[in-house]
PDB file of N, CA and C in Angstrom:
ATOM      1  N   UNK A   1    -121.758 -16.686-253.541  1.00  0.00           N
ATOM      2  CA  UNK A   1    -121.146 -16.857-254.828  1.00  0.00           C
ATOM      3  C   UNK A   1    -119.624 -16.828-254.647  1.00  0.00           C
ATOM      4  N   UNK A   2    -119.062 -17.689-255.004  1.00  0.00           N
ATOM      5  CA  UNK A   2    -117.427 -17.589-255.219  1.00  0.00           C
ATOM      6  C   UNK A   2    -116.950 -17.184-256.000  1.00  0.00           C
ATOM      7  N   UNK A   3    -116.462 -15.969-256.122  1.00  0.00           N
ATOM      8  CA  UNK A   3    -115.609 -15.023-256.701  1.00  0.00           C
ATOM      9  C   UNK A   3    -114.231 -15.456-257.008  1.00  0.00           C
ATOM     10  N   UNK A   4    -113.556 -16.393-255.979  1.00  0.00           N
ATOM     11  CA  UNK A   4    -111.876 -16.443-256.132  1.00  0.00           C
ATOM     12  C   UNK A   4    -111.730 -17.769-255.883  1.00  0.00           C
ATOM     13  N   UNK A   5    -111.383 -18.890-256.248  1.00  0.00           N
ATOM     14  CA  UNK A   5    -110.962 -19.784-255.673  1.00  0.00           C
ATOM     15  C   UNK A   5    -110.881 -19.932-253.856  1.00  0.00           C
ATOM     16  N   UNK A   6    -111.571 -20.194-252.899  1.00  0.00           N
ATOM     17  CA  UNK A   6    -111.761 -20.010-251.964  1.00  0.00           C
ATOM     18  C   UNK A   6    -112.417 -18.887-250.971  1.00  0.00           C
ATOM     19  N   UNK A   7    -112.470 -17.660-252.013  1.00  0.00           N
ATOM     20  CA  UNK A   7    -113.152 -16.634-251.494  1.00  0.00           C
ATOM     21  C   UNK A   7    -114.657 -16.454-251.883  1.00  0.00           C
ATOM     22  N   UNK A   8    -115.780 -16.278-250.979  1.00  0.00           N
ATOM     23  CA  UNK A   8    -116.678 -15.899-251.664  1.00  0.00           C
ATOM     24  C   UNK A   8    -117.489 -14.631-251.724  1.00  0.00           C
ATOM     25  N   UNK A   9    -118.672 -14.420-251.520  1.00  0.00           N
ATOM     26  CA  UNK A   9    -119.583 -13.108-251.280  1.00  0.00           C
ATOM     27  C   UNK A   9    -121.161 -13.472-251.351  1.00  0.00           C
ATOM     28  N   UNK A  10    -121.713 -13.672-249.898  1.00  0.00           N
ATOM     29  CA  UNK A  10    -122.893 -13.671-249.594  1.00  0.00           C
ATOM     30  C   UNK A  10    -123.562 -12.161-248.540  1.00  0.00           C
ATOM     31  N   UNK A  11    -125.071 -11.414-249.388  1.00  0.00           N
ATOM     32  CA  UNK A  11    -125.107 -11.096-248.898  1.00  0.00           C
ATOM     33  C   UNK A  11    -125.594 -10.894-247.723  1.00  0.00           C
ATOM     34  N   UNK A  12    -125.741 -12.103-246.879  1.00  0.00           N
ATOM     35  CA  UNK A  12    -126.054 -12.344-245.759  1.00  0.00           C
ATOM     36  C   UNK A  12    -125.292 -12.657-244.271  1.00  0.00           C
ATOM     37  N   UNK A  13    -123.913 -12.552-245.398  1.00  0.00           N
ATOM     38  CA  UNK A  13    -122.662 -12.841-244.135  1.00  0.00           C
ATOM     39  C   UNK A  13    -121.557 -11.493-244.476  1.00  0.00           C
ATOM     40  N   UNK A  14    -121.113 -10.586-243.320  1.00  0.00           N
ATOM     41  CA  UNK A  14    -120.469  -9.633-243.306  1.00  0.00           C
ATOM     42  C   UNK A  14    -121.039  -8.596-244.017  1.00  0.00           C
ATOM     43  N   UNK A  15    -122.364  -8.176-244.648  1.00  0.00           N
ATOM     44  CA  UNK A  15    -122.600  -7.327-245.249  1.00  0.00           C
ATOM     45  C   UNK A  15    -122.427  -7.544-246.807  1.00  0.00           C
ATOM     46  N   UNK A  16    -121.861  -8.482-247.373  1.00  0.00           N
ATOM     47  CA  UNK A  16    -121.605  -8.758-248.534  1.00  0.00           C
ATOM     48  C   UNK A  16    -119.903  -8.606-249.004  1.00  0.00           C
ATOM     49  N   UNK A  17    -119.349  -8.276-248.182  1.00  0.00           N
ATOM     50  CA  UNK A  17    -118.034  -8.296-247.882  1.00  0.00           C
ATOM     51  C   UNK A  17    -116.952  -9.813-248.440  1.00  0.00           C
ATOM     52  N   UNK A  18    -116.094  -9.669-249.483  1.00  0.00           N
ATOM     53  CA  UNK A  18    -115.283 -10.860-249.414  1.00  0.00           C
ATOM     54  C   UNK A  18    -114.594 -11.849-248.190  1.00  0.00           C
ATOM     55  N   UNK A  19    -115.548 -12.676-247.792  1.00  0.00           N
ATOM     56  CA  UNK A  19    -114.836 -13.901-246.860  1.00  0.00           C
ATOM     57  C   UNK A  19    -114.343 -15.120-247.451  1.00  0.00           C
ATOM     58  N   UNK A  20    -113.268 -15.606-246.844  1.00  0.00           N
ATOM     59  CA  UNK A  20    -112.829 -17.213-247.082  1.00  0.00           C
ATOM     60  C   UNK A  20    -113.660 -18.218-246.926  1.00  0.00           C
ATOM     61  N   UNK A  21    -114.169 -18.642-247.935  1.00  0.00           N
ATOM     62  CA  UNK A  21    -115.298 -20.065-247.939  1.00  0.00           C
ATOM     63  C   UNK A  21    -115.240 -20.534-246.563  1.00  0.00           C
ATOM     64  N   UNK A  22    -116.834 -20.963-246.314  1.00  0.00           N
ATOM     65  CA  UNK A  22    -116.489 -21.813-245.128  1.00  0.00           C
ATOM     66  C   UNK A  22    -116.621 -20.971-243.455  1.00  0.00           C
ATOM     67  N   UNK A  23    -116.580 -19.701-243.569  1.00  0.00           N
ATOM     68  CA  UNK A  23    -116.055 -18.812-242.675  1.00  0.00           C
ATOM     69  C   UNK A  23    -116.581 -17.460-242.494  1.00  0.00           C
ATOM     70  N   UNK A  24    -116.715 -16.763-241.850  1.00  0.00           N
ATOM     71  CA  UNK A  24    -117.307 -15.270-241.658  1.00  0.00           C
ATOM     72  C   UNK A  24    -115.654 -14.438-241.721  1.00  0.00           C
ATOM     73  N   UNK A  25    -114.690 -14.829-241.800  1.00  0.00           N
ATOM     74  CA  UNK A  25    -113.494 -13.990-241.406  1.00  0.00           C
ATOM     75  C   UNK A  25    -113.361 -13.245-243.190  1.00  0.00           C
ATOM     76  N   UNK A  26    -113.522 -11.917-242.914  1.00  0.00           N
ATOM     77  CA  UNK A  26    -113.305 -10.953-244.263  1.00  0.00           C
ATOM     78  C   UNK A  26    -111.844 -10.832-244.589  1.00  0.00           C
ATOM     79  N   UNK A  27    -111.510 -10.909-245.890  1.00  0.00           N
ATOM     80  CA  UNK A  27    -110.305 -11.073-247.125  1.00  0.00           C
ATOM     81  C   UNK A  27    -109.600  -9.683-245.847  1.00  0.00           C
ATOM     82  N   UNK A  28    -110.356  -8.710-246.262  1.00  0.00           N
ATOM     83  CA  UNK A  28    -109.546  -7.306-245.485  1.00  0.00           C
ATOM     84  C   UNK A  28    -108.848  -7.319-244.721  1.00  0.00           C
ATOM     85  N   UNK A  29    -109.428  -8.616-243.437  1.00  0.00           N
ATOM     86  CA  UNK A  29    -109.672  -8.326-242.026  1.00  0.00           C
ATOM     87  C   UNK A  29    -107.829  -9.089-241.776  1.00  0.00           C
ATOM     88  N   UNK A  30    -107.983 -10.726-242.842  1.00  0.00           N
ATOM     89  CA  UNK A  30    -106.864 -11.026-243.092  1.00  0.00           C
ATOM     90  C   UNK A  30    -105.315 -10.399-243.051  1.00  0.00           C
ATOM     91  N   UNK A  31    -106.029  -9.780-244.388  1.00  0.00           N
ATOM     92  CA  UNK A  31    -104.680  -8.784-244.871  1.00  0.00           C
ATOM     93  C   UNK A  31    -104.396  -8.040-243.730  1.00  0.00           C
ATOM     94  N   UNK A  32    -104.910  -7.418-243.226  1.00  0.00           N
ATOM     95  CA  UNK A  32    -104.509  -6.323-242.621  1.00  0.00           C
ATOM     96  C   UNK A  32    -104.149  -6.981-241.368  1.00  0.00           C
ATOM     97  N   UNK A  33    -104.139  -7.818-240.835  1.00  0.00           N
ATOM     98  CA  UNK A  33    -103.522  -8.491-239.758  1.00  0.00           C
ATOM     99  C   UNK A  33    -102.033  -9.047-239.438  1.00  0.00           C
ATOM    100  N   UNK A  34    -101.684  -9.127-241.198  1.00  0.00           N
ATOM    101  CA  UNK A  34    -100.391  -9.918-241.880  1.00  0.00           C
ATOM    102  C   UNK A  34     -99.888  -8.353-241.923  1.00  0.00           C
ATOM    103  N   UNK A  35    -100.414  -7.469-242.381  1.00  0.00           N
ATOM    104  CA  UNK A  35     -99.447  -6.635-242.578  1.00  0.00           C
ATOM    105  C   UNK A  35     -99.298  -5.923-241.226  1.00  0.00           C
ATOM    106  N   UNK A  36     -99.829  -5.981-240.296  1.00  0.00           N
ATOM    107  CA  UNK A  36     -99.619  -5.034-239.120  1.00  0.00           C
ATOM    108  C   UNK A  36     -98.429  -6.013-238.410  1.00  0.00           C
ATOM    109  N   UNK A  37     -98.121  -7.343-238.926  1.00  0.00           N
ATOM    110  CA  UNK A  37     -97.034  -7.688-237.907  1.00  0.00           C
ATOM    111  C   UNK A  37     -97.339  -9.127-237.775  1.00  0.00           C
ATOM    112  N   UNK A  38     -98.896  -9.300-237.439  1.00  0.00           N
ATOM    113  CA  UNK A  38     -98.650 -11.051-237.139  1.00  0.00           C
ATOM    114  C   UNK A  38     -98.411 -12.544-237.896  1.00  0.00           C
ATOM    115  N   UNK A  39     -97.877 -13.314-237.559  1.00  0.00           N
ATOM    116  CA  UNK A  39     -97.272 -14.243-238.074  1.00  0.00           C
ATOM    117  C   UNK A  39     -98.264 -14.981-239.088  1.00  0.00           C
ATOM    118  N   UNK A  40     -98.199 -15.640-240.110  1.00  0.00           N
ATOM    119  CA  UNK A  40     -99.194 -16.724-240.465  1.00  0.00           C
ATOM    120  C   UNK A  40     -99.912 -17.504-239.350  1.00  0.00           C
ATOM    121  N   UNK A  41     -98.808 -18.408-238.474  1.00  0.00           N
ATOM    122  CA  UNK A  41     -99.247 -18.738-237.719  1.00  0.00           C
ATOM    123  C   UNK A  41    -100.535 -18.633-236.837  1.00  0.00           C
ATOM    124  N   UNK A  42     -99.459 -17.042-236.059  1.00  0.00           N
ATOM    125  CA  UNK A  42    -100.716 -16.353-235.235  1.00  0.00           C
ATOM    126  C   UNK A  42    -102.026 -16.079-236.090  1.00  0.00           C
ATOM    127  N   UNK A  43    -101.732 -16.179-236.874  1.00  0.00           N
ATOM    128  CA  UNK A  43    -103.440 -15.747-238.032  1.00  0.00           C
ATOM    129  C   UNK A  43    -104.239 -17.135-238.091  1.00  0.00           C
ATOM    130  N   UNK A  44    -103.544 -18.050-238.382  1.00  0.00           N
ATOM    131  CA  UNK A  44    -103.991 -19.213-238.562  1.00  0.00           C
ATOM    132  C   UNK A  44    -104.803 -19.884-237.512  1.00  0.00           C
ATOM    133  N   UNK A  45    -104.305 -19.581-236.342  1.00  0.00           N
ATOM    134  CA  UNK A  45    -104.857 -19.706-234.652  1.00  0.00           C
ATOM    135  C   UNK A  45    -105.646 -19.106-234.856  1.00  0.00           C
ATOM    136  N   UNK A  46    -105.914 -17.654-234.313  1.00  0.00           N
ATOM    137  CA  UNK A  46    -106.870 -16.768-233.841  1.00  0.00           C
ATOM    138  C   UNK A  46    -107.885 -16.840-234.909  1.00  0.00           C
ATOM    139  N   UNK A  47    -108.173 -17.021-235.920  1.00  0.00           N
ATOM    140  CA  UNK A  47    -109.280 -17.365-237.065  1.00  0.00           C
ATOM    141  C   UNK A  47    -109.360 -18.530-237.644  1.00  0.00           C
ATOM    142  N   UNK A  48    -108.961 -19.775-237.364  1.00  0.00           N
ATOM    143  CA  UNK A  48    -108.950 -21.130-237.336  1.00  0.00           C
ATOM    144  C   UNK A  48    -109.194 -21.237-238.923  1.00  0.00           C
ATOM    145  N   UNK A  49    -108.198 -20.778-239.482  1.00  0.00           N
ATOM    146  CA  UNK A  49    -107.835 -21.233-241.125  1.00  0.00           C
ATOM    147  C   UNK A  49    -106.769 -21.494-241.235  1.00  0.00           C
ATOM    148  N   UNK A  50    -106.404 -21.608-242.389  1.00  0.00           N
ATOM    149  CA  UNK A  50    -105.495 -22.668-243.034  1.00  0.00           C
ATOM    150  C   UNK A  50    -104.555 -21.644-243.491  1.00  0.00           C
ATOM    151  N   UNK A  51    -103.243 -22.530-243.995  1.00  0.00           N
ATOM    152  CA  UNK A  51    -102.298 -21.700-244.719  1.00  0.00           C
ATOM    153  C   UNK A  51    -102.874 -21.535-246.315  1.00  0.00           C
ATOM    154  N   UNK A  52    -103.697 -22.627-246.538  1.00  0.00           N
ATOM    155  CA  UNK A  52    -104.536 -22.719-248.372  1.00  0.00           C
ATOM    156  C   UNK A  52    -105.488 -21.229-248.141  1.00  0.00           C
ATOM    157  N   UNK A  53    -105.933 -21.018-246.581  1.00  0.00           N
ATOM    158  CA  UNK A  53    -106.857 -19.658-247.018  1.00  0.00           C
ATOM    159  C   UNK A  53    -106.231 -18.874-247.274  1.00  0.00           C
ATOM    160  N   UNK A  54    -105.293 -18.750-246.092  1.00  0.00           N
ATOM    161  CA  UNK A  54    -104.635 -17.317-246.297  1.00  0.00           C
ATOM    162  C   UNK A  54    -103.828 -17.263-247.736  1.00  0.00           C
ATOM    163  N   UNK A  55    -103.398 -18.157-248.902  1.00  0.00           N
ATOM    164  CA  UNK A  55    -102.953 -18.254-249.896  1.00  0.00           C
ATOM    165  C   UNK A  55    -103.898 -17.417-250.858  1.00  0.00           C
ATOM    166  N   UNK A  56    -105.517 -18.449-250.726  1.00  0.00           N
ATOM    167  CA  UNK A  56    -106.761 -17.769-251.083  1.00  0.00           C
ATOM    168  C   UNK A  56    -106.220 -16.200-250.903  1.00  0.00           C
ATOM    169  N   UNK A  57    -106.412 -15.674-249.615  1.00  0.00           N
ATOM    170  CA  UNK A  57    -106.822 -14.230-249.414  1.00  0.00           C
ATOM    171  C   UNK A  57    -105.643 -13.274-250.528  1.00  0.00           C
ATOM    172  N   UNK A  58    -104.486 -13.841-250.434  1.00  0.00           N
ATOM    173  CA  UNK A  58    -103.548 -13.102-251.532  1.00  0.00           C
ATOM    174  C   UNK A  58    -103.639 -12.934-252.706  1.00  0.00           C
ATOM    175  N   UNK A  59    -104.272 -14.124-253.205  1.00  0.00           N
ATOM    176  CA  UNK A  59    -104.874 -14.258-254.492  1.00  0.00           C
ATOM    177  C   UNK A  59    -105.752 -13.659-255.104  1.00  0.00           C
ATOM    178  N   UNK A  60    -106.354 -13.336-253.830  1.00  0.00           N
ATOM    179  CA  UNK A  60    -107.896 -12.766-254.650  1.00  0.00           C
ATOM    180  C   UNK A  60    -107.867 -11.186-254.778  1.00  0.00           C
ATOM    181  N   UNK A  61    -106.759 -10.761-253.553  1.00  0.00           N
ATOM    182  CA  UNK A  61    -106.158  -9.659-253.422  1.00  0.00           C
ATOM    183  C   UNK A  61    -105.859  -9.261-254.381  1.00  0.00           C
ATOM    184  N   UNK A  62    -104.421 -10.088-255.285  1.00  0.00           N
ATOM    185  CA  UNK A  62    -103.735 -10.018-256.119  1.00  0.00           C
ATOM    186  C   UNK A  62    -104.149  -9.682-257.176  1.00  0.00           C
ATOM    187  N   UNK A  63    -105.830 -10.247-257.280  1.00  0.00           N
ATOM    188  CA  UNK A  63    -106.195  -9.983-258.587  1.00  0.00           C
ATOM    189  C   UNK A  63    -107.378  -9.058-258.860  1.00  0.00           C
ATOM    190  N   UNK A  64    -107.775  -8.954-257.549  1.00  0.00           N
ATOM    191  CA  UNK A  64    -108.747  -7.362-256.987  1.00  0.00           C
ATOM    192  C   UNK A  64    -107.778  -6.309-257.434  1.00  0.00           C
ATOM    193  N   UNK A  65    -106.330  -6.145-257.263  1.00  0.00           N
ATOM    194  CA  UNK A  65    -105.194  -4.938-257.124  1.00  0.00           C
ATOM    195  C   UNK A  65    -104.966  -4.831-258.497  1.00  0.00           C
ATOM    196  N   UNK A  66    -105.030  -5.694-259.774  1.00  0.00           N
ATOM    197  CA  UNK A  66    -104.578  -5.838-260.983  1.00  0.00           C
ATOM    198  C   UNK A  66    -105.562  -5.031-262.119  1.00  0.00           C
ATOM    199  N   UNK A  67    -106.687  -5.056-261.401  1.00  0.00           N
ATOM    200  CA  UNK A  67    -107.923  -4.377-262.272  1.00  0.00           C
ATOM    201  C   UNK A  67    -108.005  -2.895-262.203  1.00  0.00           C
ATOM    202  N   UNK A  68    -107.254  -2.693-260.610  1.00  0.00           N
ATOM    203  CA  UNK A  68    -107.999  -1.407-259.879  1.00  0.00           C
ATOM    204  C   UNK A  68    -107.042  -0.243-261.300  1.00  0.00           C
ATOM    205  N   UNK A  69    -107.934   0.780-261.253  1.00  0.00           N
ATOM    206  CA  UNK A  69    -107.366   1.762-262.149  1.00  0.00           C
ATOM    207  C   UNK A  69    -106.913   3.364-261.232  1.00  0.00           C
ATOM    208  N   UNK A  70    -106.227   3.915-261.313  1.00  0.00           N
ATOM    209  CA  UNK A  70    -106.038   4.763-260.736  1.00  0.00           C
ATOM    210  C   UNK A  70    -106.306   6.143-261.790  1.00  0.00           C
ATOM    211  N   UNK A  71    -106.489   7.376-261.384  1.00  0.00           N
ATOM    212  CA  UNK A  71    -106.738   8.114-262.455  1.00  0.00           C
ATOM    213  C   UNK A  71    -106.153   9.636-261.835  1.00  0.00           C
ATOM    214  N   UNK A  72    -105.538  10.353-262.264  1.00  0.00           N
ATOM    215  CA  UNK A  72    -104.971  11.704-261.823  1.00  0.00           C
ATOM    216  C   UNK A  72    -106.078  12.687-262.056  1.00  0.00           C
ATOM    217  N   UNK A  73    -106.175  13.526-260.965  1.00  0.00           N
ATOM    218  CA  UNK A  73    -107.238  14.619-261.216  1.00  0.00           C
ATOM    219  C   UNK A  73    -106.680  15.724-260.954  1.00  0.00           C
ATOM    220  N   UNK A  74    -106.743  16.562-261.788  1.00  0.00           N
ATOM    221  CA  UNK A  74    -106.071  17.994-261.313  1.00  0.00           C
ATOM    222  C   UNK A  74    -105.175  18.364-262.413  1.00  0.00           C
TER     223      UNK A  74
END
């Protein structure tokens, strides 16, 4: 099922985990690759996607992060 414009969720690939259409590589796995340092580029190589996925993966991010609620306890 596609959840995001390019992202979807099957649960037969990654556990049910958000991946980029097309692909086993998880939204997470993305992010967290960009933020530890490596280039688009280098991302784009080593997981043979596009600059439109990795656009995808921000997006869906973007709008996963917009819902999330935080709540103070204590």
């Amino acid at each position: 099922m596609e959840i995001s414009p390019g992202i979807i969720v099957d649960s037969k690939v990654r556990f049910g985990k958000p991946v980029i259409k097309g692909t086993r590589v998880p939204v997470d796995l993305i992010i967290g690759k960009l933020a530890s340092g490596m280039s688009y580029q280098e991302v784009m190589a080593e997981y043979e996607i596009t600059h439109e996925d990795i656009l995808a993966v921000f997006k869906y991010a973007a709008q996963a992060l917009s819902t999330e609620e935080i709540r103070s306890v204590g």
